[in-house]
Protein backbone atom coordinates (compact mmCIF):
# COMPACT_ATOMS: atom_id res chain seq x y z
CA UNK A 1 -40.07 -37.14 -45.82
CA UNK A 2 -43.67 -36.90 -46.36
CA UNK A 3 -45.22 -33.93 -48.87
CA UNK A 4 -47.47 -32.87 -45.55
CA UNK A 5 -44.48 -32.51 -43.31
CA UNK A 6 -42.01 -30.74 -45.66
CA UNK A 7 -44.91 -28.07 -46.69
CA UNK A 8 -45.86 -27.52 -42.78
CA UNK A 9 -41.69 -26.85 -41.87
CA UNK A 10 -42.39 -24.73 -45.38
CA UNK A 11 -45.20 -22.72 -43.84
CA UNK A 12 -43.44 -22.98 -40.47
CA UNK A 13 -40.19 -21.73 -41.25
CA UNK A 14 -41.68 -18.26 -43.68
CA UNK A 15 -43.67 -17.62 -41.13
CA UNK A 16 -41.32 -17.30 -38.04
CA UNK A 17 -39.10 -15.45 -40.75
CA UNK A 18 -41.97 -12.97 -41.21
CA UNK A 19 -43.11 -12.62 -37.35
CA UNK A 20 -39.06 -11.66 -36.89
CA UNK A 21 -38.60 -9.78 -40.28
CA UNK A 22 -42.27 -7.84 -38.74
CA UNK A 23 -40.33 -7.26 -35.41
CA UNK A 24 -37.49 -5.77 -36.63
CA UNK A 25 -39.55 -2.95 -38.73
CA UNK A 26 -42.05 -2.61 -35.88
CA UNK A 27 -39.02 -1.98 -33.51
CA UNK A 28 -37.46 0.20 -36.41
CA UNK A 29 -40.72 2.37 -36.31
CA UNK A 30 -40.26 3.02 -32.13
CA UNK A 31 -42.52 0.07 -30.73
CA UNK A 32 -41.35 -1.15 -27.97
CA UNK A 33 -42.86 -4.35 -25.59
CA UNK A 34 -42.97 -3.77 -21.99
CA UNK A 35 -42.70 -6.80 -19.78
CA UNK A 36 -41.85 -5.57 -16.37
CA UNK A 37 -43.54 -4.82 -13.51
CA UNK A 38 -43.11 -1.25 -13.62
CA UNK A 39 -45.09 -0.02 -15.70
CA UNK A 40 -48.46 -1.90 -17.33
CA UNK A 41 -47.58 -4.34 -19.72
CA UNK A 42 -47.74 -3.65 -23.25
CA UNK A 43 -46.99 -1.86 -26.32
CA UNK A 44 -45.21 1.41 -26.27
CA UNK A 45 -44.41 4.09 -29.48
CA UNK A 46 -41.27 6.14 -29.18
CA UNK A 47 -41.41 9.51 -29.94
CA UNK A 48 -39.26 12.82 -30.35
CA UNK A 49 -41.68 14.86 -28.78
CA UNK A 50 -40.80 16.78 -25.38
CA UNK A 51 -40.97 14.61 -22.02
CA UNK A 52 -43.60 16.88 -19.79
CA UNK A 53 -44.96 15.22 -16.69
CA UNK A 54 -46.44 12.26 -16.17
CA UNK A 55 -45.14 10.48 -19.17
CA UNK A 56 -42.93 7.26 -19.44
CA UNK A 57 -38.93 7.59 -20.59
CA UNK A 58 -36.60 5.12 -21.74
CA UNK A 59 -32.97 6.60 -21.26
CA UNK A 60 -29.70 5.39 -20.86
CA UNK A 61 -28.13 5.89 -17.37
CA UNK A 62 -24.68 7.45 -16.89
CA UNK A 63 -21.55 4.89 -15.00
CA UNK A 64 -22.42 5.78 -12.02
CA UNK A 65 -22.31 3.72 -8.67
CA UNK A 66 -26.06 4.25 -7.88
CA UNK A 67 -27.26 3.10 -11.50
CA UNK A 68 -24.46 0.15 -10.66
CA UNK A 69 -26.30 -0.89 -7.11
CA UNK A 70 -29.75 -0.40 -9.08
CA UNK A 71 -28.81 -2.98 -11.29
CA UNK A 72 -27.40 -5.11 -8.69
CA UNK A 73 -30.64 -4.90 -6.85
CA UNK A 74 -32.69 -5.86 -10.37
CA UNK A 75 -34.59 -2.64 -10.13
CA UNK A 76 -33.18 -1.49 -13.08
CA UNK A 77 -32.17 -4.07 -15.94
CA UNK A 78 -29.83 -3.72 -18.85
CA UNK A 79 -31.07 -2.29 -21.81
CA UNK A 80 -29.81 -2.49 -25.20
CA UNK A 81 -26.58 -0.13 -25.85
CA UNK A 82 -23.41 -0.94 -24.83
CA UNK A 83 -21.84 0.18 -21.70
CA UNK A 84 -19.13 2.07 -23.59
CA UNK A 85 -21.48 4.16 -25.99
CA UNK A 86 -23.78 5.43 -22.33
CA UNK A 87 -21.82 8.13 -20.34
């Protein structure tokens, strides 16, 4: 293999470790990327502070056949903890 090639999979490969390393603290520090439609795209902060009107939420919906016919529907997607650990 030529010098070039194996230094640009070199520079290729730390970086794409580093954008995902970078992802995983930014998610670790309560950033979180919106892509849907229902709310304006972009970045979003966690926080512990109280909800009070007028401000976005990211919760975890109780079994329950109305969350089940949301999903169905695709108005409400998946998220990332497991069915068993939300009740």
């Amino acid at each position: 293999m030529n010098r070039l090639i194996k230094r640009a999979i070199a520079v290729l490969v730390v970086g794409g470790l580093g954008l995902v390393a970078g992802g995983g603290v930014m998610y670790s520090a309560g950033a979180r990327v919106n892509t849907s439609k229902s709310i304006p795209l972009g970045l979003y902060w966690t926080s512990s502070a109280a909800v009070t009107k007028g401000e976005y939420v990211i919760f975890c919906p109780p079994q329950r056949p109305v969350f089940d016919t949301a999903r169905a529907r695709a108005t409400s997607a998946p998220g990332s903890v497991p069915a068993t650990t939300a009740t």
